[in-house]
N, C-alpha and C. Protein backbone atom coordinates (compact mmCIF):
# COMPACT_ATOMS: atom_id res chain seq x y z
N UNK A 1 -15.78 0.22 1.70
CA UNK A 1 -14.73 -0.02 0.72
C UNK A 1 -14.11 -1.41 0.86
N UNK A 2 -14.38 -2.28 1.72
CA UNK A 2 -13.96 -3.36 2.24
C UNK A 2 -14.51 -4.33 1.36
N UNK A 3 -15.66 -4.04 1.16
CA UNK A 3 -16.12 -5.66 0.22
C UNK A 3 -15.72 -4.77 -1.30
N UNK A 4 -15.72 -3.46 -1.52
CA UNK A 4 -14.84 -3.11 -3.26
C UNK A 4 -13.64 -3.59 -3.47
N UNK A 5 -12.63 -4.10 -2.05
CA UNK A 5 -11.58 -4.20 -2.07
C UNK A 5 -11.34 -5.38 -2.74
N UNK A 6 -12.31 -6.67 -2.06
CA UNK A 6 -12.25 -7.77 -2.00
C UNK A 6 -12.53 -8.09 -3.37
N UNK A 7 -13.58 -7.58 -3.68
CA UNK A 7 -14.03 -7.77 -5.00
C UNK A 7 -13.07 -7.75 -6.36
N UNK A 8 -12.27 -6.34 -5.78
CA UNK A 8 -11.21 -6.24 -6.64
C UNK A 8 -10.31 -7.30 -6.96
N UNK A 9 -9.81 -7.50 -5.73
CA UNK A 9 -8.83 -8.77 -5.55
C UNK A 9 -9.36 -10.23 -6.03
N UNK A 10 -10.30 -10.33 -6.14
CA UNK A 10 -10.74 -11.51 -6.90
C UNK A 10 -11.04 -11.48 -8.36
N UNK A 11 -11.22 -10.42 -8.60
CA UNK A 11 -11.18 -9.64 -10.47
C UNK A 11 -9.65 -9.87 -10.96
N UNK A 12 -8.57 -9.13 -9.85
CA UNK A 12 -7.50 -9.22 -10.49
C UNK A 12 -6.87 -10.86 -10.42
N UNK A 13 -7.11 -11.83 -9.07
CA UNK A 13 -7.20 -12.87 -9.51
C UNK A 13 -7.40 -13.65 -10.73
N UNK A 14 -8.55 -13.95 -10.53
CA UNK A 14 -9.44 -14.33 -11.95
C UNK A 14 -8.65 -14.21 -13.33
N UNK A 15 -8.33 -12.43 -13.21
CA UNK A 15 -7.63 -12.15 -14.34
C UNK A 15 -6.02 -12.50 -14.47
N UNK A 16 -5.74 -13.13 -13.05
CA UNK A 16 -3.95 -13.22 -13.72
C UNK A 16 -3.20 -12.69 -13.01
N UNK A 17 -3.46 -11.54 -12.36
CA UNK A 17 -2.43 -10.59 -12.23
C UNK A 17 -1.37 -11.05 -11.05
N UNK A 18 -1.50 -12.65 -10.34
CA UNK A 18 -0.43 -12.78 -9.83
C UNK A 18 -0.08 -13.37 -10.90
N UNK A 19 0.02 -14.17 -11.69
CA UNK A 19 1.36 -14.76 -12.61
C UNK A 19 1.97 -13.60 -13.45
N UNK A 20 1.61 -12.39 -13.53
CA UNK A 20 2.11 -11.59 -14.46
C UNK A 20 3.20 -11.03 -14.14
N UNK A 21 4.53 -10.90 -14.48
CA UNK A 21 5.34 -10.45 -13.85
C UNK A 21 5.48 -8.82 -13.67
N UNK A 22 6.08 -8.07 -12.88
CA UNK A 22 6.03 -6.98 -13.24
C UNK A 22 7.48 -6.32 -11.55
N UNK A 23 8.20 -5.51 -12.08
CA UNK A 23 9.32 -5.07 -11.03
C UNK A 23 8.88 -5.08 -9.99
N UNK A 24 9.78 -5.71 -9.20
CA UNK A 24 9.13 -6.15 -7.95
C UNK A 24 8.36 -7.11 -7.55
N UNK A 25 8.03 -8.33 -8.85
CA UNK A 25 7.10 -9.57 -7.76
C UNK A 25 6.27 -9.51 -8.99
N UNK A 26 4.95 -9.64 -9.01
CA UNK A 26 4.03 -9.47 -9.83
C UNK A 26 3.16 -8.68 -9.98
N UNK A 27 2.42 -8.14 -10.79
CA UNK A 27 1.29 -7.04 -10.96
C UNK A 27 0.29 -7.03 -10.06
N UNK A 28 0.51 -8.47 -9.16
CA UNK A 28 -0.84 -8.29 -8.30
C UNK A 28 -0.05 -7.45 -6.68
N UNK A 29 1.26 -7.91 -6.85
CA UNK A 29 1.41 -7.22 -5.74
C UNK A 29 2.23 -5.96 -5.89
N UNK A 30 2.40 -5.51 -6.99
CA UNK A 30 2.55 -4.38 -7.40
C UNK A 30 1.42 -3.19 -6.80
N UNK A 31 0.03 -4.28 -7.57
CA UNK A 31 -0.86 -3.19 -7.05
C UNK A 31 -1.23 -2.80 -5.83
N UNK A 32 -0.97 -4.05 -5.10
CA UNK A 32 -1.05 -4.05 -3.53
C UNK A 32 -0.08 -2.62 -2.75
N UNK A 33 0.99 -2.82 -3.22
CA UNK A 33 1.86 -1.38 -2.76
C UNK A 33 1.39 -0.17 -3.19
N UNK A 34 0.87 -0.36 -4.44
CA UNK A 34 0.12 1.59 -4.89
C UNK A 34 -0.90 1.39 -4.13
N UNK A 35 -1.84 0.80 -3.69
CA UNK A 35 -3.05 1.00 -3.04
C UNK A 35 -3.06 1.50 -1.54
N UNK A 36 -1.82 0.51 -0.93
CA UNK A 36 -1.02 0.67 0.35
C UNK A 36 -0.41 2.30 0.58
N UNK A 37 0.14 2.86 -0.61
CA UNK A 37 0.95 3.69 -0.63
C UNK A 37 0.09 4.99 -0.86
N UNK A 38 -0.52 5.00 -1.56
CA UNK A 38 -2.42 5.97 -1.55
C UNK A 38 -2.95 6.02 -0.16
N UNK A 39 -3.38 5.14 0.19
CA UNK A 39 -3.58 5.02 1.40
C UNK A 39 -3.40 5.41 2.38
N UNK A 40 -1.61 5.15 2.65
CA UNK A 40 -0.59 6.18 3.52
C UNK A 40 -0.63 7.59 3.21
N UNK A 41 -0.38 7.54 1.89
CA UNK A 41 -0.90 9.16 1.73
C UNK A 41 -2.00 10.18 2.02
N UNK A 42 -3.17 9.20 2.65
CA UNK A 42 -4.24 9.63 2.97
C UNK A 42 -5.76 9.85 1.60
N UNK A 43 -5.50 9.16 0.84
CA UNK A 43 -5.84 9.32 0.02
C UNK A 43 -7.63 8.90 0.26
N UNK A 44 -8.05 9.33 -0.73
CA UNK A 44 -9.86 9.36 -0.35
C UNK A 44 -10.08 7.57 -1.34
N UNK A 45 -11.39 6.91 -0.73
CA UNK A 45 -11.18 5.11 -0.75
C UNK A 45 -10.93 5.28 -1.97
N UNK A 46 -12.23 6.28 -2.85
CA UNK A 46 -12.00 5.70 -4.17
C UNK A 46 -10.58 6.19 -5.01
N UNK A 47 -9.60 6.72 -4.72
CA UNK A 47 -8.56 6.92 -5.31
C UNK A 47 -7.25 5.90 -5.18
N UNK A 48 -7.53 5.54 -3.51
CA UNK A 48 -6.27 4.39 -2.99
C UNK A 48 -7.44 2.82 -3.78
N UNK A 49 -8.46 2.65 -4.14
CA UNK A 49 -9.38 1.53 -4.80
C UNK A 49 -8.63 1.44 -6.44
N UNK A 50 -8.24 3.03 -6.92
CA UNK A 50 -7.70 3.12 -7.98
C UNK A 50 -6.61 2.40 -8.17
N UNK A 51 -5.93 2.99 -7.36
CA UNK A 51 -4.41 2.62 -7.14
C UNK A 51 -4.29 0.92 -7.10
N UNK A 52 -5.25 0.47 -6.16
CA UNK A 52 -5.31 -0.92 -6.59
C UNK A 52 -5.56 -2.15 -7.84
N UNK A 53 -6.39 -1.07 -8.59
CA UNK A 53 -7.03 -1.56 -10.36
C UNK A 53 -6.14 -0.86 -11.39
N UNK A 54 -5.35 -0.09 -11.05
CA UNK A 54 -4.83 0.80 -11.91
C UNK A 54 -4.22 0.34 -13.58
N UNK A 55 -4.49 -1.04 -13.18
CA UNK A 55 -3.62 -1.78 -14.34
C UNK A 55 -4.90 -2.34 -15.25
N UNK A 56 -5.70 -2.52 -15.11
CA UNK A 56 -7.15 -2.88 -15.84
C UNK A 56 -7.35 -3.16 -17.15
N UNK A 57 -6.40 -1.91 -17.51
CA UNK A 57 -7.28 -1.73 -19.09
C UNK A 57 -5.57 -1.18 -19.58
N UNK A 58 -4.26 -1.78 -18.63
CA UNK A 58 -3.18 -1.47 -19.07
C UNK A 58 -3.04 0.18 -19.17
N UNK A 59 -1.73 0.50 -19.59
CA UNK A 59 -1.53 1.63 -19.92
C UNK A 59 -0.48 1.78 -21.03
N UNK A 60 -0.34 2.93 -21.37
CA UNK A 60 0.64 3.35 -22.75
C UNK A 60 2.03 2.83 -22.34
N UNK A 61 2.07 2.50 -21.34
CA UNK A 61 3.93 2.08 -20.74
C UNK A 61 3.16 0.49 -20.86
N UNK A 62 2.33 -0.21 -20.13
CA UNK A 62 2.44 -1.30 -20.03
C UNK A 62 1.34 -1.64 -20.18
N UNK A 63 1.19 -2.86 -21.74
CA UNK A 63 -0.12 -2.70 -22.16
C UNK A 63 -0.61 -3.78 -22.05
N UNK A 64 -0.45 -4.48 -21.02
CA UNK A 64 -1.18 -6.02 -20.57
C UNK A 64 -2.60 -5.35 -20.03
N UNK A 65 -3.60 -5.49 -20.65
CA UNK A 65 -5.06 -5.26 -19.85
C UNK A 65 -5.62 -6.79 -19.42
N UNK A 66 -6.00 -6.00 -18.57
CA UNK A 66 -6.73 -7.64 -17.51
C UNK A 66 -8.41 -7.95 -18.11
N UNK A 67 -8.86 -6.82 -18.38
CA UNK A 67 -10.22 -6.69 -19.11
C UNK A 67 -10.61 -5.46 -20.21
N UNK A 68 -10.74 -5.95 -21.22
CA UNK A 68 -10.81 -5.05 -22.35
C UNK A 68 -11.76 -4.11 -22.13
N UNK A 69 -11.73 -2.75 -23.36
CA UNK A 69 -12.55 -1.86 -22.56
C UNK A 69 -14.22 -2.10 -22.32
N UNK A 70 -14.58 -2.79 -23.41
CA UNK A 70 -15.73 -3.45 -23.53
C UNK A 70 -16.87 -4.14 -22.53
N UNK A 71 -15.85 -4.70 -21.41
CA UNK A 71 -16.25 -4.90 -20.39
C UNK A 71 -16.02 -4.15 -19.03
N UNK A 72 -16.00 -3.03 -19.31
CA UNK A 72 -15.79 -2.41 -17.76
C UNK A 72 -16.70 -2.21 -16.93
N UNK A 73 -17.90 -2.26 -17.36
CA UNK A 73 -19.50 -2.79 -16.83
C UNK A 73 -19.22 -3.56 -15.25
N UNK A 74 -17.98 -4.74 -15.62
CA UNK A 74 -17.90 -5.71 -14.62
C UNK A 74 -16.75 -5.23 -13.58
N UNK A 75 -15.57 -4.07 -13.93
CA UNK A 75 -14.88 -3.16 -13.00
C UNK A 75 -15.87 -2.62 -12.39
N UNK A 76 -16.72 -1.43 -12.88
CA UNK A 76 -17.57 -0.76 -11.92
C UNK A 76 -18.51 -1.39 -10.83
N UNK A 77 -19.11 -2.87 -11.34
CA UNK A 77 -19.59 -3.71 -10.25
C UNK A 77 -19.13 -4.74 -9.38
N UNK A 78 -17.80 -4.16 -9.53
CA UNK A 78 -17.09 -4.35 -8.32
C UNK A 78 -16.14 -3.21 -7.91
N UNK A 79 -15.75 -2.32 -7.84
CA UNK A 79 -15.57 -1.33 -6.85
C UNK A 79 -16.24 0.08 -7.34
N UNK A 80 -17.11 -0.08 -8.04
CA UNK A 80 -18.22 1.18 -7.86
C UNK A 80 -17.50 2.20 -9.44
N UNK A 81 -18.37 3.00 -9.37
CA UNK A 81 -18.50 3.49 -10.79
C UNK A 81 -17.29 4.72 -10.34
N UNK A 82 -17.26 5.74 -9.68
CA UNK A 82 -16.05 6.66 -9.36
C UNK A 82 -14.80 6.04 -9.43
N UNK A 83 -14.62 4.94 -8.72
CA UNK A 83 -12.93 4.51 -8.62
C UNK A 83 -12.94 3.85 -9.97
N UNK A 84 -14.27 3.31 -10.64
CA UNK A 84 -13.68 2.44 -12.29
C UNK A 84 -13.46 3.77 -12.93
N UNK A 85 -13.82 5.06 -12.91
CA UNK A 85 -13.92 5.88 -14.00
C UNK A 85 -12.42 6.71 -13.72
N UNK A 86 -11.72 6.46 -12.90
CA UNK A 86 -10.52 7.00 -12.30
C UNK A 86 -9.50 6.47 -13.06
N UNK A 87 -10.18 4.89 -13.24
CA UNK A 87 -8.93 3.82 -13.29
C UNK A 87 -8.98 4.07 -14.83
N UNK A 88 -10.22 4.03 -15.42
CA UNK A 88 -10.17 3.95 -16.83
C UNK A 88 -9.34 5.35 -17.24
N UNK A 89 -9.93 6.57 -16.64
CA UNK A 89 -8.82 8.39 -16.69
C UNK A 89 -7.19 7.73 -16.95
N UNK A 90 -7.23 6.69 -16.09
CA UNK A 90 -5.42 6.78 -16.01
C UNK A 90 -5.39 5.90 -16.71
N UNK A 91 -5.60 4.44 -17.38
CA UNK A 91 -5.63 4.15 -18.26
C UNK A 91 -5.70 4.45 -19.78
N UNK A 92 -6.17 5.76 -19.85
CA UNK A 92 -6.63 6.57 -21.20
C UNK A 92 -5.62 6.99 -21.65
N UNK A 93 -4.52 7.37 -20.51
CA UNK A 93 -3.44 8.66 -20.71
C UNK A 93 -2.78 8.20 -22.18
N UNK A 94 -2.40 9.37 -22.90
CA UNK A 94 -1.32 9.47 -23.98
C UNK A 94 -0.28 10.09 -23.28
N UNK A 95 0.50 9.31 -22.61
CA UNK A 95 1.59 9.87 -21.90
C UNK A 95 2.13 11.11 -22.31
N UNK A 96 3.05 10.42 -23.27
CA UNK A 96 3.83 12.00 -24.50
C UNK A 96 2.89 13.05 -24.73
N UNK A 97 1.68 12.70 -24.87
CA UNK A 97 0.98 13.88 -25.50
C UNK A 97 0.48 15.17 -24.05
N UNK A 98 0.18 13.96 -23.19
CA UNK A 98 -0.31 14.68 -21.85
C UNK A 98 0.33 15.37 -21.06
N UNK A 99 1.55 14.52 -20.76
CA UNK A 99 2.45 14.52 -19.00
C UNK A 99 2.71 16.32 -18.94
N UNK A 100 3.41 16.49 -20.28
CA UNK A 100 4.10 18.04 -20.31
C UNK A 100 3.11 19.21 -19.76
N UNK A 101 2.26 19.01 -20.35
CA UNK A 101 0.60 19.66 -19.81
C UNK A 101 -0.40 20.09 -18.79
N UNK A 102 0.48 18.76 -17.94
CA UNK A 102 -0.54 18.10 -16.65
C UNK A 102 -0.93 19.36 -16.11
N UNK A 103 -0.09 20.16 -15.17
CA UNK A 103 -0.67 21.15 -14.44
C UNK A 103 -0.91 22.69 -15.09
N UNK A 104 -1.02 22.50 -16.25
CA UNK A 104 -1.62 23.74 -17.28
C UNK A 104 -3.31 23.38 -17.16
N UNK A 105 -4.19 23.88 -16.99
CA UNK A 105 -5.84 23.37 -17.26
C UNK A 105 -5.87 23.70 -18.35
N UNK A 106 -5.06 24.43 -19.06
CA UNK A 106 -5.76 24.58 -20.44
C UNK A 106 -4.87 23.82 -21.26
N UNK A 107 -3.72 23.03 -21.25
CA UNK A 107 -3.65 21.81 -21.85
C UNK A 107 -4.40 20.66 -22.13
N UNK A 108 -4.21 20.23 -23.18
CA UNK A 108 -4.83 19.03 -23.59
C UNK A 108 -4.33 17.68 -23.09
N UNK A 109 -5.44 17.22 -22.39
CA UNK A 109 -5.33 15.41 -21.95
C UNK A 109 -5.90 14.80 -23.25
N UNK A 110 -4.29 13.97 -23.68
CA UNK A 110 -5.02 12.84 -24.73
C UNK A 110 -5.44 11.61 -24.56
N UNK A 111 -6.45 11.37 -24.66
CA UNK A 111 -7.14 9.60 -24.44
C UNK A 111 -6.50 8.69 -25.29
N UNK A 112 -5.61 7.67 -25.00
CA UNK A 112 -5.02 6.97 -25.96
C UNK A 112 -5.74 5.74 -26.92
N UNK A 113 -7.20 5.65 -26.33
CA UNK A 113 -7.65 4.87 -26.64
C UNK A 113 -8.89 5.41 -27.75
N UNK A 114 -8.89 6.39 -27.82
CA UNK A 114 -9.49 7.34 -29.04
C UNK A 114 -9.00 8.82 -29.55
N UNK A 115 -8.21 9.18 -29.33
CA UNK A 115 -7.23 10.09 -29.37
C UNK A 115 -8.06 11.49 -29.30
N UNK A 116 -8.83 11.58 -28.75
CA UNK A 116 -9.55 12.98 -28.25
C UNK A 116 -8.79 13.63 -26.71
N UNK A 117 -8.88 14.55 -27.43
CA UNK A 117 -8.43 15.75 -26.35
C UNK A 117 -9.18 16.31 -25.69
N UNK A 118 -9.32 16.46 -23.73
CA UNK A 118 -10.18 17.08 -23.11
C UNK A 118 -9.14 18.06 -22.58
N UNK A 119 -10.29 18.31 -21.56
CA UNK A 119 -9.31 19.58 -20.50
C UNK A 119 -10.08 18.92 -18.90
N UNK A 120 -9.13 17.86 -18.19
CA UNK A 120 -10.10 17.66 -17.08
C UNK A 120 -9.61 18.75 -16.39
N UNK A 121 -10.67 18.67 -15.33
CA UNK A 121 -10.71 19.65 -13.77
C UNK A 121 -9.62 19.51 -12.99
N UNK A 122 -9.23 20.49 -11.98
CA UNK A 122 -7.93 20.12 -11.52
C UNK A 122 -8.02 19.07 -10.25
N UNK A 123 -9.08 18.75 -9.98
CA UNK A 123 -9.42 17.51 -9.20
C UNK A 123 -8.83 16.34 -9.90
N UNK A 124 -9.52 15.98 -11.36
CA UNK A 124 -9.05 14.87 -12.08
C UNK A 124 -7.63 15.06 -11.92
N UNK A 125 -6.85 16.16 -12.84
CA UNK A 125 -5.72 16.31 -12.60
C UNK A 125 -4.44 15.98 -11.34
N UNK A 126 -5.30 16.46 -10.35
CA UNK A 126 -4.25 15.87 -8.95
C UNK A 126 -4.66 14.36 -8.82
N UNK A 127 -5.89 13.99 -9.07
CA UNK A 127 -5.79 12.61 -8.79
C UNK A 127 -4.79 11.64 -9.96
N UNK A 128 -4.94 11.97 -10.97
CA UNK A 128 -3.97 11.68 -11.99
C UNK A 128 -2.45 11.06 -11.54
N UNK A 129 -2.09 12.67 -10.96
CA UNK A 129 -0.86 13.01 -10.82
C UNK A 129 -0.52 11.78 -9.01
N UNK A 130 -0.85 11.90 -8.58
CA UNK A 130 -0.95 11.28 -7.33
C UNK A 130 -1.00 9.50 -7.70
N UNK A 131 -1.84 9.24 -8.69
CA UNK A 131 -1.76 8.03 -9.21
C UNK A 131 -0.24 7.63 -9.23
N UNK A 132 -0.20 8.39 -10.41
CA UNK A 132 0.88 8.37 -11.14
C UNK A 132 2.46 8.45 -10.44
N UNK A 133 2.56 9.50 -9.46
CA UNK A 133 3.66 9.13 -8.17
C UNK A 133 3.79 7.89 -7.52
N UNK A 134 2.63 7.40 -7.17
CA UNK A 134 2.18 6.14 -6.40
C UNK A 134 3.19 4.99 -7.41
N UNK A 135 2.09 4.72 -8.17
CA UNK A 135 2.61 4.10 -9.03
C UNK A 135 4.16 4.30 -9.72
N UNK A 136 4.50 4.94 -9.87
CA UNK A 136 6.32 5.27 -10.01
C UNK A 136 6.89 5.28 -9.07
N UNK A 137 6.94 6.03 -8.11
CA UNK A 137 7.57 5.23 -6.88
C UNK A 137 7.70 3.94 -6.56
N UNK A 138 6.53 2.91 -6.76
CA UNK A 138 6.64 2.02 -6.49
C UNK A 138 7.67 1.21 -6.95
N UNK A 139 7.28 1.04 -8.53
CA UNK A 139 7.98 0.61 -9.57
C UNK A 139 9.60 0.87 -9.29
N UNK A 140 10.10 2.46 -8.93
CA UNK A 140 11.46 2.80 -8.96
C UNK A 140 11.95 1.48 -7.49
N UNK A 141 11.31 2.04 -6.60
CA UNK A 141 11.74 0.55 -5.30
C UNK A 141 11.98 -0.31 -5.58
N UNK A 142 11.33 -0.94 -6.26
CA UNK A 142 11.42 -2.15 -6.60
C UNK A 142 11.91 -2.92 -7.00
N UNK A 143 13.01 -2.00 -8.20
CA UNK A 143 13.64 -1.84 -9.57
C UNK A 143 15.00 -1.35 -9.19
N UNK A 144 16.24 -1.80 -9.38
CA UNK A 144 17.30 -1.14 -9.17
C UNK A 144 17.54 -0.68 -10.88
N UNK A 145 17.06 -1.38 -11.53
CA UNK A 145 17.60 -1.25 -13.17
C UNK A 145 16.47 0.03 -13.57
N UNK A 146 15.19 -0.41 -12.65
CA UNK A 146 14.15 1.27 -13.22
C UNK A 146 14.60 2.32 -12.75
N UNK A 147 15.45 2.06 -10.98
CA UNK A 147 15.51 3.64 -10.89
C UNK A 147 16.62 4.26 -11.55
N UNK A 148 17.48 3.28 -11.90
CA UNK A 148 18.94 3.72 -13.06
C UNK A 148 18.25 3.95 -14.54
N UNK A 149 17.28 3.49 -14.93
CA UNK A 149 16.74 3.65 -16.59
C UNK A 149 15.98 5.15 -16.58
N UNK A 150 14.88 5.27 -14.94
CA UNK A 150 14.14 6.20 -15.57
C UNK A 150 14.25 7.27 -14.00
N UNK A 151 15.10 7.31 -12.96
CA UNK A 151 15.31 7.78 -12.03
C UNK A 151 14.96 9.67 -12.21
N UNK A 152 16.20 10.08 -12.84
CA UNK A 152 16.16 11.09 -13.42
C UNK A 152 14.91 11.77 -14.20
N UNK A 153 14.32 10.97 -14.86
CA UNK A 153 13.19 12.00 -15.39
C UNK A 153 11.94 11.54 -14.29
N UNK A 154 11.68 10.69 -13.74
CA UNK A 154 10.66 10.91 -13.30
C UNK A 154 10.54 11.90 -12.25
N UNK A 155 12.15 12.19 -11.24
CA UNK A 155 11.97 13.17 -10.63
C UNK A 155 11.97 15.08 -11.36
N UNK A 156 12.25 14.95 -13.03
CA UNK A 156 12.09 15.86 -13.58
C UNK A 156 10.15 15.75 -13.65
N UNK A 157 9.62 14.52 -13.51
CA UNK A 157 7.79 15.41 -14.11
C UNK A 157 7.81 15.44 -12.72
N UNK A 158 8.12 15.18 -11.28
CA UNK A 158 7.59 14.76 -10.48
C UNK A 158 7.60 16.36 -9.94
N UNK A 159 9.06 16.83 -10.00
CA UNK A 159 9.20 18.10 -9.81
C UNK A 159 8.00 19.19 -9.98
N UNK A 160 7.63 19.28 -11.81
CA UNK A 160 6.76 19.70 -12.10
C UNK A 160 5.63 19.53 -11.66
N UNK A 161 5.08 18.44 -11.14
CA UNK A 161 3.75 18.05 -10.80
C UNK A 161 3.46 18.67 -9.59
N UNK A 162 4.65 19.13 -8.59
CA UNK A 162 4.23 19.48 -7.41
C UNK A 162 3.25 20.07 -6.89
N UNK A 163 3.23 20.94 -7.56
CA UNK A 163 1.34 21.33 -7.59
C UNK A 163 0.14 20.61 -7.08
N UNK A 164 0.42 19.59 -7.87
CA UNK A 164 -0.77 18.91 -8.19
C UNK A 164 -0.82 17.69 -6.99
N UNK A 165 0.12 17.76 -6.67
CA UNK A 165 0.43 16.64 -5.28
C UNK A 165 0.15 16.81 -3.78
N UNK A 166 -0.66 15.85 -3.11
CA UNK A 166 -0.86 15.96 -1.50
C UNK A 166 0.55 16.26 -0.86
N UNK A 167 0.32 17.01 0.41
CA UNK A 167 1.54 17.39 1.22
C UNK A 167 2.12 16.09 1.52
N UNK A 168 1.54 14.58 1.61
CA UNK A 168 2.26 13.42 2.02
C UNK A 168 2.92 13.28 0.81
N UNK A 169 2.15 13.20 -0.34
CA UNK A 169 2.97 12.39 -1.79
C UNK A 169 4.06 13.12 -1.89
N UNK A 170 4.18 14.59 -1.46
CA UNK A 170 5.21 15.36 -2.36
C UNK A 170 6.40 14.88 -1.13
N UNK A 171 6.05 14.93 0.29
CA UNK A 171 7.19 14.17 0.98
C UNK A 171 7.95 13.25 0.55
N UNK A 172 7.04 12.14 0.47
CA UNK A 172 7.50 10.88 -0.40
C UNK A 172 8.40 11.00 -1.57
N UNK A 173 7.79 12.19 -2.63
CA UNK A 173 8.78 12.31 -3.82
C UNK A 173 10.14 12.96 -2.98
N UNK A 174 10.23 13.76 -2.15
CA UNK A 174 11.52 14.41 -1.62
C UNK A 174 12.30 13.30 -0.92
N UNK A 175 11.95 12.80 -0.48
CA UNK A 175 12.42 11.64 0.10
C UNK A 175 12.86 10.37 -0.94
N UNK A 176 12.29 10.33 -1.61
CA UNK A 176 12.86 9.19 -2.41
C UNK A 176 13.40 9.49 -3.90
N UNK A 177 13.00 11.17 -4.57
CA UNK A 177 13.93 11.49 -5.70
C UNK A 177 14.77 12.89 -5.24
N UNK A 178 14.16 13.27 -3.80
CA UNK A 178 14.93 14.37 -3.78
C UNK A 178 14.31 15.76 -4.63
N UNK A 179 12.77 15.20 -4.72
CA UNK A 179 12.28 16.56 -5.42
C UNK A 179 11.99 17.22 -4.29
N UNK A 180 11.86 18.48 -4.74
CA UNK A 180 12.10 20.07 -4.06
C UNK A 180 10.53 20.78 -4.55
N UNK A 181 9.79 21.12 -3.34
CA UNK A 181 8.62 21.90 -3.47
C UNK A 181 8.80 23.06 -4.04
């Protein structure tokens, strides 16, 4: 995972992602803390690899993509086809349409980028969800104005998600929103 890492880091280079601003410093070291923070969590390479690209192809909150979808050919040949197909999953999300859903399997995940509805596995699902802590946590740290704008609800999905969360992540959420297993 050492040369996917590297690879990465020179993709998100290339692409920008230190001048980009983003709470806390810039998007490049934004991603550096979700990858870090996956990681700590124990997370398997290609999910904390996620955590590091997670911003790729943007998302429904923040829609700066570093490489359109067109080219993701050149994500997967550099950190491998599982962690690009993770990154693109969380990239896809229709937030509103999804989040409420998450730990139902028979809810619908909407792809925002073609608006089809699946039903992933609850594997996809926890990795999702685990992303998605990573990444909000981070952001709330970082942010005195995020954790006052969006403090409160994220520990309302975070709550909900518990399920779907490693015994480290859900620490982390208790510890830093005070969610309750």
């Amino acid at each position: 995972m050492r040369q996917e890492r590297e690879r990465a880091l020179t993709l998100l280079r290339q692409a920008g992602a230190e001048t980009i601003d983003h709470p806390g410093g810039t998007l490049l070291a934004h991603l550096g803390r979700v990858d870090a923070l996956l990681t700590s969590w124990g997370a398997r390479p290609d999910l904390a690899l996620a955590g590091l690209c997670h911003a790729f192809y943007g998302t429904d909150e923040f829609p700066v993509a570093l490489l359109p979808l067109d080219r993701r050919a050149e994500l997967v040949a550099a950190i491998g086809t599982g962690a690009e197909e993770l990154v693109h999953f969380y990239a896809s999300c229709d937030r509103k349409a999804s989040y409420h859903g998450l730990t139902d399997g028979t809810a619908p995940f909407v792809d925002r980028f073609t608006g089809r509805a699946t039903f992933p596995d609850l594997s996809a699902r926890r990795d999702f969800a685990e992303l998605t802590a990573a990444n909000e946590l981070d952001v709330l740290a970082a942010s005195a104005d995020m954790r006052t704008r969006h403090g409160a609800s994220l520990r309302s999905l975070l709550t909900r998600w518990v399920p779907l969360l490693s015994p480290a992540a859900r620490a982390h959420c208790a510890t830093v929103l005070g969610v309750n297993e």
